[in-house]
C-alpha atoms as a PDB file:
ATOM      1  CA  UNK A   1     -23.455   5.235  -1.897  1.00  0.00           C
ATOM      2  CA  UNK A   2     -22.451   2.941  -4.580  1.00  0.00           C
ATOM      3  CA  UNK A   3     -18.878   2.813  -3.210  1.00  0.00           C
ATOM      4  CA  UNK A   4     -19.574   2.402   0.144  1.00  0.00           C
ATOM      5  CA  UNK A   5     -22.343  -0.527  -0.682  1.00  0.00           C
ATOM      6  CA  UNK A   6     -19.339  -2.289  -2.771  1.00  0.00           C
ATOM      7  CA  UNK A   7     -17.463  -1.880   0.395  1.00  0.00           C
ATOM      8  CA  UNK A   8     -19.556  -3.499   2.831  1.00  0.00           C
ATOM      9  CA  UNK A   9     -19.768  -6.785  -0.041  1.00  0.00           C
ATOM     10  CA  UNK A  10     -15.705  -6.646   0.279  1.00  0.00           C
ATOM     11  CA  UNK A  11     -15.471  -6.215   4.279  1.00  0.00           C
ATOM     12  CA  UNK A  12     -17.693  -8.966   5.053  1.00  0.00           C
ATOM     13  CA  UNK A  13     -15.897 -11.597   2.808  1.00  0.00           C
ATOM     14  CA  UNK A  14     -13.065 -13.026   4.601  1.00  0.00           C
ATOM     15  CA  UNK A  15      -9.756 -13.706   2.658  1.00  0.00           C
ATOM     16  CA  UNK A  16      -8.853 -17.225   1.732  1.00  0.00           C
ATOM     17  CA  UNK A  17     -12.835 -18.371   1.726  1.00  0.00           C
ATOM     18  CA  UNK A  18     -14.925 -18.859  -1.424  1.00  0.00           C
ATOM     19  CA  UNK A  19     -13.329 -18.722  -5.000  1.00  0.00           C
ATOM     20  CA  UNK A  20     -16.171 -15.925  -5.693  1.00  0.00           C
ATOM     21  CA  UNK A  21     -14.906 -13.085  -5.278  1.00  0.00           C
ATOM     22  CA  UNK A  22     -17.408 -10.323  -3.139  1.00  0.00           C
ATOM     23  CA  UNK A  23     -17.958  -8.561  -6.021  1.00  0.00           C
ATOM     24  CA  UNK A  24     -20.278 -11.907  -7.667  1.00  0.00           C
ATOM     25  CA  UNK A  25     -17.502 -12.662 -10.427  1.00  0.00           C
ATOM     26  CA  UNK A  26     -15.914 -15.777  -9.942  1.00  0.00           C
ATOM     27  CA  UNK A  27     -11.840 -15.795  -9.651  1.00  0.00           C
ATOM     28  CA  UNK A  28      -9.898 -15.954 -12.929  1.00  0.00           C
ATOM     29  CA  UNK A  29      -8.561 -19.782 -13.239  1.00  0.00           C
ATOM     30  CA  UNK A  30      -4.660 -20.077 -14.152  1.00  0.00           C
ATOM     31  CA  UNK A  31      -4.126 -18.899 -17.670  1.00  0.00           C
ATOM     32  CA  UNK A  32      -6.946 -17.002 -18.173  1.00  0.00           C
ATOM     33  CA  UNK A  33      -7.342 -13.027 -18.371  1.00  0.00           C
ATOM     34  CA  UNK A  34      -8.225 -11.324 -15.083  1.00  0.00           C
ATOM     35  CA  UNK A  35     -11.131  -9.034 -15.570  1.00  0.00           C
ATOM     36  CA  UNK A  36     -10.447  -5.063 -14.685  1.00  0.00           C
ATOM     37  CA  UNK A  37     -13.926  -4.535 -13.948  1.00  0.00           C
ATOM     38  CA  UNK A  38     -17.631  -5.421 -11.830  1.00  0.00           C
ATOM     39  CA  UNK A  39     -20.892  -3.609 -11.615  1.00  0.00           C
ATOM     40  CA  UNK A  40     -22.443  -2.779  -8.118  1.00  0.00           C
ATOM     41  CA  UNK A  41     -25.836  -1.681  -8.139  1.00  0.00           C
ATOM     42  CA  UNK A  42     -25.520  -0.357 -11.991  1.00  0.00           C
ATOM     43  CA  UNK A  43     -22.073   1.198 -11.002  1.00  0.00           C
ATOM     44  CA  UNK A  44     -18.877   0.317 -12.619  1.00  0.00           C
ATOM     45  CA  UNK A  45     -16.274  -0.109 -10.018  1.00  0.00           C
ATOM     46  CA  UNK A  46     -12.940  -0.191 -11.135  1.00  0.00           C
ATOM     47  CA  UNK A  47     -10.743  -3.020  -9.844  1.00  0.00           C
ATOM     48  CA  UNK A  48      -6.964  -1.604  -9.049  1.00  0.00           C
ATOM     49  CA  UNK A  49      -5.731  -5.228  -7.760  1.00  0.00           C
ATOM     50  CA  UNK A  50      -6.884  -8.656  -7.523  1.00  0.00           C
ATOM     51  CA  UNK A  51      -5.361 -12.169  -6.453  1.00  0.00           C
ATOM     52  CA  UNK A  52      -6.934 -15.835  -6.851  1.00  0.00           C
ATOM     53  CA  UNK A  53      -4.791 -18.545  -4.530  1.00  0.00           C
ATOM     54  CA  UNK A  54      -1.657 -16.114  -4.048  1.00  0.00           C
ATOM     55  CA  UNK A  55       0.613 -17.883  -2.202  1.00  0.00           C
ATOM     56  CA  UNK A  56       4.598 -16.956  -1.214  1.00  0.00           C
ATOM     57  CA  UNK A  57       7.115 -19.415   0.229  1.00  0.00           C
ATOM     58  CA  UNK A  58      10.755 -19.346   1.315  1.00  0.00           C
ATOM     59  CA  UNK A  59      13.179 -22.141   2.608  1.00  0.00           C
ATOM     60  CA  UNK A  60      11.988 -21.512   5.648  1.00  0.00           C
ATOM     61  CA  UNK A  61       8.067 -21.890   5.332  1.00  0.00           C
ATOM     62  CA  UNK A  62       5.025 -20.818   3.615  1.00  0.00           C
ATOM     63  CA  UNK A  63       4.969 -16.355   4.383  1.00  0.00           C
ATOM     64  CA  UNK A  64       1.639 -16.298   3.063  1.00  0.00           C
ATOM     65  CA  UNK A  65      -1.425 -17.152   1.858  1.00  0.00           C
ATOM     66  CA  UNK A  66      -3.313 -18.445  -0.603  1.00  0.00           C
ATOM     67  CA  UNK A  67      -5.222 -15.346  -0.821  1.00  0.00           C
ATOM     68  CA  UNK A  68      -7.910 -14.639  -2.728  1.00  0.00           C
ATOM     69  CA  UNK A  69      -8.958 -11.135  -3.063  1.00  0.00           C
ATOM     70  CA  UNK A  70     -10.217  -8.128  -5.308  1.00  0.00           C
ATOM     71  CA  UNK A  71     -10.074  -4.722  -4.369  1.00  0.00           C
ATOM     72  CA  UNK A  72     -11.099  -1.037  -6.119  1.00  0.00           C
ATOM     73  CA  UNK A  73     -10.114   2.537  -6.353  1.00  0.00           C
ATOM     74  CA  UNK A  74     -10.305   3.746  -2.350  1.00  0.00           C
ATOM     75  CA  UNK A  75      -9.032   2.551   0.475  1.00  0.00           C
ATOM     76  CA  UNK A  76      -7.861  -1.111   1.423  1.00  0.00           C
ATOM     77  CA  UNK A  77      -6.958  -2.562   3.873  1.00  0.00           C
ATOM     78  CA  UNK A  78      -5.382  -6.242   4.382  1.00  0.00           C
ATOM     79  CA  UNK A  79      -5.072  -6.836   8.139  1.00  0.00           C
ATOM     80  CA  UNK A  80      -3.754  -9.716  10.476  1.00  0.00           C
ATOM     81  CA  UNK A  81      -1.077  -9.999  13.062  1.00  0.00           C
ATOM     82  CA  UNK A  82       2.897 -10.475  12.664  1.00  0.00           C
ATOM     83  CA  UNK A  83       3.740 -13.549  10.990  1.00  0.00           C
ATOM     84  CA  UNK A  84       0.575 -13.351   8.604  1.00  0.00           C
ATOM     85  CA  UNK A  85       2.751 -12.163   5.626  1.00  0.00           C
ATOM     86  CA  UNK A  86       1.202  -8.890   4.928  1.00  0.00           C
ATOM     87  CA  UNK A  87       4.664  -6.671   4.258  1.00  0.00           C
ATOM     88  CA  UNK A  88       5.311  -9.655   1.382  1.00  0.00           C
ATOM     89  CA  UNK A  89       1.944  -9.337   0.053  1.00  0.00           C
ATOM     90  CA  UNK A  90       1.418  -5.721  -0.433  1.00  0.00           C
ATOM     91  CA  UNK A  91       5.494  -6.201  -2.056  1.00  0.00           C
ATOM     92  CA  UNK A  92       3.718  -8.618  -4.247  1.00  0.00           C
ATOM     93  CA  UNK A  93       0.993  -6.842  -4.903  1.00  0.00           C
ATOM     94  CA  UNK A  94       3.120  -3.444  -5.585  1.00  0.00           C
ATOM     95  CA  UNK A  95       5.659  -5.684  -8.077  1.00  0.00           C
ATOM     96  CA  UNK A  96       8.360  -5.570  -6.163  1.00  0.00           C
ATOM     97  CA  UNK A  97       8.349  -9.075  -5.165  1.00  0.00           C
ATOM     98  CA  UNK A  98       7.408 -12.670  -6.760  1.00  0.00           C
ATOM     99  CA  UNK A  99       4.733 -14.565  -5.692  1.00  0.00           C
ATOM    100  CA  UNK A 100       5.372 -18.684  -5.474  1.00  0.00           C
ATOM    101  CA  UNK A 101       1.959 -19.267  -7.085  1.00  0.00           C
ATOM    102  CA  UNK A 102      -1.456 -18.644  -7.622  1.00  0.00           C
ATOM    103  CA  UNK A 103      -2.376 -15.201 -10.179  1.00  0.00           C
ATOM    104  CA  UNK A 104      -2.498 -11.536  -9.413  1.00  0.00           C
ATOM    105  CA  UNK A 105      -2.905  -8.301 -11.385  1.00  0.00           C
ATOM    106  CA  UNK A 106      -2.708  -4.725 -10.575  1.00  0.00           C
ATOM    107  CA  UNK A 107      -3.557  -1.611 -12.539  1.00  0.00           C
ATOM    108  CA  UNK A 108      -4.770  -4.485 -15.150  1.00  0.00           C
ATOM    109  CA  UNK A 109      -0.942  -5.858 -15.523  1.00  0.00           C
ATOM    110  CA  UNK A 110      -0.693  -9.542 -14.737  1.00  0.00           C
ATOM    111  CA  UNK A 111       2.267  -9.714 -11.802  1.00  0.00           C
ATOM    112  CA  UNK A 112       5.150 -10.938 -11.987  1.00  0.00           C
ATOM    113  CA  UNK A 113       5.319 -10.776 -15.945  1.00  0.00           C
ATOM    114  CA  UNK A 114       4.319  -7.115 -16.076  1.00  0.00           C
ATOM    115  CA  UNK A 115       6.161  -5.815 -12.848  1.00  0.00           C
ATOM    116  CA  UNK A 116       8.022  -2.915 -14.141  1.00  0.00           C
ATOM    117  CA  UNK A 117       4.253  -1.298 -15.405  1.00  0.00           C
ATOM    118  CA  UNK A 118       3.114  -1.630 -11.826  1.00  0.00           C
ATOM    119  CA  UNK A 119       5.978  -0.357 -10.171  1.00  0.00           C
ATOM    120  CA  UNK A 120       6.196   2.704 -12.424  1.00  0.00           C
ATOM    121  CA  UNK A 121       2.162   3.175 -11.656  1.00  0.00           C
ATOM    122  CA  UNK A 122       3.033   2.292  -8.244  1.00  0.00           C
ATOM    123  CA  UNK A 123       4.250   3.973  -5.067  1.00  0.00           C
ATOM    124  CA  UNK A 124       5.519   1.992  -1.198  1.00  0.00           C
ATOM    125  CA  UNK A 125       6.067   3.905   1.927  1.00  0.00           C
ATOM    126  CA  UNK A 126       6.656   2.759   5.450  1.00  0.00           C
ATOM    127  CA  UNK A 127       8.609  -0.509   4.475  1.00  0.00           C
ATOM    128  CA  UNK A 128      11.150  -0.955   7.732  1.00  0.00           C
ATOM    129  CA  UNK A 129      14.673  -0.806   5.601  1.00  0.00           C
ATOM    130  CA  UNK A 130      13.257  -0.010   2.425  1.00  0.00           C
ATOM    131  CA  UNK A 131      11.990   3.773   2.636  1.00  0.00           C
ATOM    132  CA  UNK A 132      13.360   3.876   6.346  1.00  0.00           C
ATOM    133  CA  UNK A 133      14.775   7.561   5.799  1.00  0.00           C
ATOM    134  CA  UNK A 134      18.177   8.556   7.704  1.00  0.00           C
ATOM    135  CA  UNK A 135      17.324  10.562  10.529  1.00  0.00           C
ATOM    136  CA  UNK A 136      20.507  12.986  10.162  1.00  0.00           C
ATOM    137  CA  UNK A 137      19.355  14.238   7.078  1.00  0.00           C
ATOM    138  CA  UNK A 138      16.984  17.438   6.396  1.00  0.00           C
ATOM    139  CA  UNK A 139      14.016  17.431   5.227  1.00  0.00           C
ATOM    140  CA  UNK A 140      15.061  19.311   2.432  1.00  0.00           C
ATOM    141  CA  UNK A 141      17.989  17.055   1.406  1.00  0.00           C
ATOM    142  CA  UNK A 142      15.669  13.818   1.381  1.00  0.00           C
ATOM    143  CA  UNK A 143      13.240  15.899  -0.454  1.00  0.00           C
ATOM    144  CA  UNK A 144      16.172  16.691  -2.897  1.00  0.00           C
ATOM    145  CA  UNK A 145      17.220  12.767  -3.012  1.00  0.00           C
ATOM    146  CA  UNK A 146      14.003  11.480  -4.199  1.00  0.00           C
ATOM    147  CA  UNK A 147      13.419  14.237  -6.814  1.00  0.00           C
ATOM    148  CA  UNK A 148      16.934  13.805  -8.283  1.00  0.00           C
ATOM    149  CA  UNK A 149      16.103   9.445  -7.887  1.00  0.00           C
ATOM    150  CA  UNK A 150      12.709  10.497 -10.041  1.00  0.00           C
ATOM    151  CA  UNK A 151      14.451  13.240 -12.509  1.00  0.00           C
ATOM    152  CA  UNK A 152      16.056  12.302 -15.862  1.00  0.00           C
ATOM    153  CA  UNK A 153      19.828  11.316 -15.481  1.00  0.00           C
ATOM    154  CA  UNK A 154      20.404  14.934 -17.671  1.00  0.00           C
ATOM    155  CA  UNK A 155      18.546  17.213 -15.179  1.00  0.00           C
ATOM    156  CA  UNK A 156      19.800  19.338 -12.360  1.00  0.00           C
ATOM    157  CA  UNK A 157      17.872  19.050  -9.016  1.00  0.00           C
ATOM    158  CA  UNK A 158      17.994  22.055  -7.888  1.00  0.00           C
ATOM    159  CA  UNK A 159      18.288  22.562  -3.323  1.00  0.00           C
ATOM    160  CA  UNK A 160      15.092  22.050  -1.778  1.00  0.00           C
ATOM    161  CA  UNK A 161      13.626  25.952  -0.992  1.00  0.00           C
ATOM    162  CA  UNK A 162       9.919  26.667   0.880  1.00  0.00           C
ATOM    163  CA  UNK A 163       7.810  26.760  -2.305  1.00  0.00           C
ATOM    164  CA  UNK A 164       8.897  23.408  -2.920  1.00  0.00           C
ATOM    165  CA  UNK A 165       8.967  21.427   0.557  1.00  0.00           C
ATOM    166  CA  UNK A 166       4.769  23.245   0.596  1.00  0.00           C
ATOM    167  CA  UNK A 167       4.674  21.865  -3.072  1.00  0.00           C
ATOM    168  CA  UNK A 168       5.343  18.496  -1.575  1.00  0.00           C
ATOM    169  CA  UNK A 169       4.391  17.963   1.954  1.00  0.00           C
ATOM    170  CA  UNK A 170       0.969  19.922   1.722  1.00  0.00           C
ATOM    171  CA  UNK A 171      -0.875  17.604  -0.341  1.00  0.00           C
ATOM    172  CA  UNK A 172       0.298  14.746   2.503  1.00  0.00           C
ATOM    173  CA  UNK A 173       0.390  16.664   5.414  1.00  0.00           C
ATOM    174  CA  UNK A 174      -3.168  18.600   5.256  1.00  0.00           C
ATOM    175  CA  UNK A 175      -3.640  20.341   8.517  1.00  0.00           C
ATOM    176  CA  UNK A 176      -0.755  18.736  10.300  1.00  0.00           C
ATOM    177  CA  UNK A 177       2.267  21.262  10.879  1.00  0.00           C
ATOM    178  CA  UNK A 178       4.935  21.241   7.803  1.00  0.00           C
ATOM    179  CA  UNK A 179       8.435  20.542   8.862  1.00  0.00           C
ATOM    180  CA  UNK A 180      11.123  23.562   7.498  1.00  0.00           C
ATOM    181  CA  UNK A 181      13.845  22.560   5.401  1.00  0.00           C
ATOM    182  CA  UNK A 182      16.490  22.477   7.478  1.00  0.00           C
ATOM    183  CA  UNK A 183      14.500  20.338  10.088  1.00  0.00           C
ATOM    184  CA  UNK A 184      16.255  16.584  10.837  1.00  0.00           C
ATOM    185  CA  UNK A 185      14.289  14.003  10.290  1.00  0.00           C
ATOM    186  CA  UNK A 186      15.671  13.219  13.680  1.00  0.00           C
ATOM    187  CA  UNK A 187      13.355  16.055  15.257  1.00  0.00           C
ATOM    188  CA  UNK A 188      10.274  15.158  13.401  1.00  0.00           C
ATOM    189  CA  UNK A 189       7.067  13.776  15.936  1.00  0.00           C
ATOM    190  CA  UNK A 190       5.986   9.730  14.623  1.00  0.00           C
ATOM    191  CA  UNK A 191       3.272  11.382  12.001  1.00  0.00           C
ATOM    192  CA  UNK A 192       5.397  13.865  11.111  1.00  0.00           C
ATOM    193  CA  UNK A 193       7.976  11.142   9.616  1.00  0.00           C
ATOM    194  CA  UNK A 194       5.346   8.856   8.405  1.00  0.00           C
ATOM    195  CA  UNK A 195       3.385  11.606   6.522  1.00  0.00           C
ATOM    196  CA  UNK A 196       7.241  12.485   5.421  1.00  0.00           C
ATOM    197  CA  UNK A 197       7.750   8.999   4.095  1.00  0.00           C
ATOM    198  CA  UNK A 198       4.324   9.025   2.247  1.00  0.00           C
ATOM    199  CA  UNK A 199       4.978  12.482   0.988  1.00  0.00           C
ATOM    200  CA  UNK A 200       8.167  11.081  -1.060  1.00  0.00           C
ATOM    201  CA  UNK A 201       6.693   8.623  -2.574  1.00  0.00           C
ATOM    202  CA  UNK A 202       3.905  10.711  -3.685  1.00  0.00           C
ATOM    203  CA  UNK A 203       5.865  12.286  -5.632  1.00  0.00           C
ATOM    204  CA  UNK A 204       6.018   9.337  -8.992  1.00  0.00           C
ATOM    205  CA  UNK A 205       2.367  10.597  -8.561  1.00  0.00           C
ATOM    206  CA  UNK A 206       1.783   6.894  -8.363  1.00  0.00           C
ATOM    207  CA  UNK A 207      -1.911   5.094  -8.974  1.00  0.00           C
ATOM    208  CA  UNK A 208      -1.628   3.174  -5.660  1.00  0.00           C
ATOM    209  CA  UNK A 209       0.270   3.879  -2.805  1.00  0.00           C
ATOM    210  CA  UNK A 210       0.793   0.741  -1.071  1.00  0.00           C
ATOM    211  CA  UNK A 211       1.551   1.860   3.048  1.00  0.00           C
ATOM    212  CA  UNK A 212       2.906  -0.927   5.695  1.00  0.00           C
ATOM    213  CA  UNK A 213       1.979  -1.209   9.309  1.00  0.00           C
ATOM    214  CA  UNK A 214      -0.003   1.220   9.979  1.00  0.00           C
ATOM    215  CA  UNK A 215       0.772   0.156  13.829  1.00  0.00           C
ATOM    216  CA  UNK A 216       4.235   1.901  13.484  1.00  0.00           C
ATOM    217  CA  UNK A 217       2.428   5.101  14.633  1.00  0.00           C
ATOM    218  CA  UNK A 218       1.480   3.466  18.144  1.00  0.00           C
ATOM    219  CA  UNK A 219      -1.038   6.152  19.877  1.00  0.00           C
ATOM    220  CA  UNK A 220      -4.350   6.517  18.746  1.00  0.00           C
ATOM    221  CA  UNK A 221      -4.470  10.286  18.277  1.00  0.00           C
ATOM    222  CA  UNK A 222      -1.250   9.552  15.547  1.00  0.00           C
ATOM    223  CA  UNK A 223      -3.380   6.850  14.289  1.00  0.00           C
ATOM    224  CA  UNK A 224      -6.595   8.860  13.303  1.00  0.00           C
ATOM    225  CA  UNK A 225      -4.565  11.677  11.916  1.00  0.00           C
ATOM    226  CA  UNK A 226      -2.503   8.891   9.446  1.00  0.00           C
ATOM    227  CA  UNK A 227      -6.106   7.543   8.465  1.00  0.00           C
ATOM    228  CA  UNK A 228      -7.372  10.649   8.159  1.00  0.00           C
ATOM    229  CA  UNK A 229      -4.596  11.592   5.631  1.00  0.00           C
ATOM    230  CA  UNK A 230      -4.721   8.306   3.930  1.00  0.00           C
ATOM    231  CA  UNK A 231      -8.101   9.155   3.080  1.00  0.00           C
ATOM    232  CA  UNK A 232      -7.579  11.956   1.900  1.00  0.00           C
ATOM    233  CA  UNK A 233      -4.996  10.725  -0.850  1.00  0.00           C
ATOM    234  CA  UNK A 234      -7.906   7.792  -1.939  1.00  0.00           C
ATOM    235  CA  UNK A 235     -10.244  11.362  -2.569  1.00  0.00           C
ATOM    236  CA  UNK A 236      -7.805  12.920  -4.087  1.00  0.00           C
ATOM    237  CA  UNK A 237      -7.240  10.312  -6.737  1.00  0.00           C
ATOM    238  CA  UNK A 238      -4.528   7.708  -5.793  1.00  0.00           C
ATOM    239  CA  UNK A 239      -5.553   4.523  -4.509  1.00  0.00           C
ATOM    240  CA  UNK A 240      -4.286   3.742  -1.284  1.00  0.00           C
ATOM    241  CA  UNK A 241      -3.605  -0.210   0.245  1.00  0.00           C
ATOM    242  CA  UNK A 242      -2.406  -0.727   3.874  1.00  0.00           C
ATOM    243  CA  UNK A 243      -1.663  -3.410   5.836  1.00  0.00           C
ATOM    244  CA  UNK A 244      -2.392  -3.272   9.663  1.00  0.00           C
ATOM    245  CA  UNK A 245      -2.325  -5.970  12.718  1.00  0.00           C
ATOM    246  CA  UNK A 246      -5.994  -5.335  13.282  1.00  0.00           C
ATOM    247  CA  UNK A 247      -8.633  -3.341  12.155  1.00  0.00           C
ATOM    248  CA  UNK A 248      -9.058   0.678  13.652  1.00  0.00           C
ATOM    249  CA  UNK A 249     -12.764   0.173  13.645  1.00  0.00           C
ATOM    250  CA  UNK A 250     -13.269   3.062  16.297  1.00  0.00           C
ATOM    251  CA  UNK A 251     -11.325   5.496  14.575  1.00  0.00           C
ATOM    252  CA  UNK A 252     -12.745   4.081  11.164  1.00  0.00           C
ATOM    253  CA  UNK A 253     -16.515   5.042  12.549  1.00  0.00           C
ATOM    254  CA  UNK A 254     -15.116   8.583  14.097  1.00  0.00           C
ATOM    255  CA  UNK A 255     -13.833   9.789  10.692  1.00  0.00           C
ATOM    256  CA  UNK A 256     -17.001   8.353   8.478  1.00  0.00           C
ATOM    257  CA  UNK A 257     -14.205   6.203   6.532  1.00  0.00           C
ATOM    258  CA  UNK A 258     -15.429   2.610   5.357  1.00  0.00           C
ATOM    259  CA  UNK A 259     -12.093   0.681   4.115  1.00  0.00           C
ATOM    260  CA  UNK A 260     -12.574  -2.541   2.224  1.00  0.00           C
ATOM    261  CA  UNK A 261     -10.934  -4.798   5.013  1.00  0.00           C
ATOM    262  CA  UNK A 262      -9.215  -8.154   4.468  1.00  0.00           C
ATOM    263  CA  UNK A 263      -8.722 -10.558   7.351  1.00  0.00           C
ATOM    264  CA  UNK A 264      -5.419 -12.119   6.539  1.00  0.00           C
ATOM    265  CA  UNK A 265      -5.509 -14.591   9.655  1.00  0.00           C
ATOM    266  CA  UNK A 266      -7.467 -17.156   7.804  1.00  0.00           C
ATOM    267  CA  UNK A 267      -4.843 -17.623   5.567  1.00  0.00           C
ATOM    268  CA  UNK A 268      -1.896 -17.230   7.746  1.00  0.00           C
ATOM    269  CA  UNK A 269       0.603 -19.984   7.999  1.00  0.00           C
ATOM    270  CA  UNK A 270       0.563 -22.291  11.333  1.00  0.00           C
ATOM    271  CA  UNK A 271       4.047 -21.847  11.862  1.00  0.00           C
ATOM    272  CA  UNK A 272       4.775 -18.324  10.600  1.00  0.00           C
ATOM    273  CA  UNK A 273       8.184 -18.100   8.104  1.00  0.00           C
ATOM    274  CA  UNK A 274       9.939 -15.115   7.714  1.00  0.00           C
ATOM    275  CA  UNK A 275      10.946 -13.955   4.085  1.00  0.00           C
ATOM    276  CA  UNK A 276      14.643 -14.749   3.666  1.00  0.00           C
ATOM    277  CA  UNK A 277      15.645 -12.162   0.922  1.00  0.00           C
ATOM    278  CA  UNK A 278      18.194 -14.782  -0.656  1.00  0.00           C
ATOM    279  CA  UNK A 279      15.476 -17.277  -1.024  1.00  0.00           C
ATOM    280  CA  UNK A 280      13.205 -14.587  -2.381  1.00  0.00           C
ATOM    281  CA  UNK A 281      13.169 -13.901  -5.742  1.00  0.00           C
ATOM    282  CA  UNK A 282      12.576 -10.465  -5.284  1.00  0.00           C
ATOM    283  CA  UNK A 283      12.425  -7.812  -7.899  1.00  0.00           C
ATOM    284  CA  UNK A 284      12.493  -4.240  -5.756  1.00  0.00           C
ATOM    285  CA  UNK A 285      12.973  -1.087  -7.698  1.00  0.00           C
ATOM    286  CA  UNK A 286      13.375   1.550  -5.501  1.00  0.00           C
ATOM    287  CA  UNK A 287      11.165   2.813  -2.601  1.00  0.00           C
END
């Protein structure tokens, strides 16, 4: 009950408002330490990230913000149309990407100073042409890829076999049908490959998973089952933050799930700017 009261604080403030942040703590000014913590009704909530006047801009525009917001160990999501900045935030957010100005920290690291921390604590999945997997591949080979990308330069990956791919996928996948090992990624159905995507990156066994447009999986049976799983990860320990172009309210109130949601629009530039990677000071890792 606690979490869920914290939540409905969070979903009714509106991103870019007050310098208070939902929680009744006022915003960190510049310089000083951001605080990891609040208490809700005698509860200590954990806060995984938190920005005061975030703000991103390229040669081209402002991409996004300021933002102000705090959010805790569950479910998150930051929502607003194209144009609105959201992929660059949750990059910001997830250290792989420097902010312009304002103050943000995640996992109690102040970004950008203490990026590597975060993105070693951190996990991204469905980024178009970051974790976009090649669809003549296996299963088992991009399974392979990422362990060998996570595995000490010394060790020997060994081929993907059926203990492992279940060892994997299951957590993710939950009641939707596992993919064999010599499936193409080519042949997988839209939650399939998105579960796929999330799957891999599970497997830092990162704090947060930060997941991008959820709207990628375009019907709304595909939908509820990638919320449903989502939600599942945030029970199962790892923090989950997605960005979305609106809020799935209806499938939200079918599955009993209550996200803290953060309406980007408010703080969405007139004239929306695309990020131009060679303006961007950007400081990716690896998906």
């Amino acid at each position: 009950m606690a979490r869920r009261a914290a939540a409905g604080a969070l979903q009714r403030s509106r991103v870019g408002g007050s310098v208070d942040d939902p929680a009744g703590l006022p915003f960190p000014r510049h310089g000083s330490k951001l605080t990891s913590q609040y208490k809700s009704e005698g509860c200590i909530v954990s806060i995984i990230v938190r920005a005061h006047e975030l703000a991103l801009h390229s040669k081209r525009g402002p991409v996004y913000g300021p933002v102000n917001l705090v959010a805790d160990r569950g479910l998150t999501v930051l929502h607003g149309p194209a144009g609105s900045g959201r992929t660059c935030l949750l990059l910001t957010l997830a250290g792989r990407m420097k902010p312009s100005s304002g103050t943000a920290e995640t996992l109690g690291y102040e970004l950008p100073r203490r990026a590597r921390p975060v993105q070693r604590a951190t996990a991204i999945a469905g980024f178009q042409g970051i974790d976009t997997l090649e669809e003549s591949v296996t299963v088992g080979a991009a399974i392979r890829e990422r362990a060998a990308w996570l595995a000490p330069w010394w060790a020997i990956v060994r081929r993907t076999d059926d203990a492992e791919l279940r060892r994997v996928l299951a957590p993710v996948f939950g009641n939707v049908q596992l993919p064999s090992v010599d499936t193409l990624i080519w042949d997988l159905d839209e939650v399939q490959t998105v579960l796929l995507r999330i799957a891999l990156a599970m497997m830092s066994e990162p704090e947060v998973l930060f997941f991008d447009q959820i709207e990628q999986v375009q019907s709304p049976a595909a939908r509820r089952v990638l919320w449903q799983r989502l939600d599942a990860i945030t029970r199962a320990g790892t923090a989950v933050v997605a960005s979305a172009a609106a809020p799935d309210t209806v499938i939200w109130n079918e599955l009993g799930i209550a996200p803290l949601a953060f309406d980007l629009t408010t703080t969405a530039p007139e004239v929306p700017a695309e990020a131009d990677p060679d303006a961007l000071d950007l400081i990716l890792e690896h998906a």
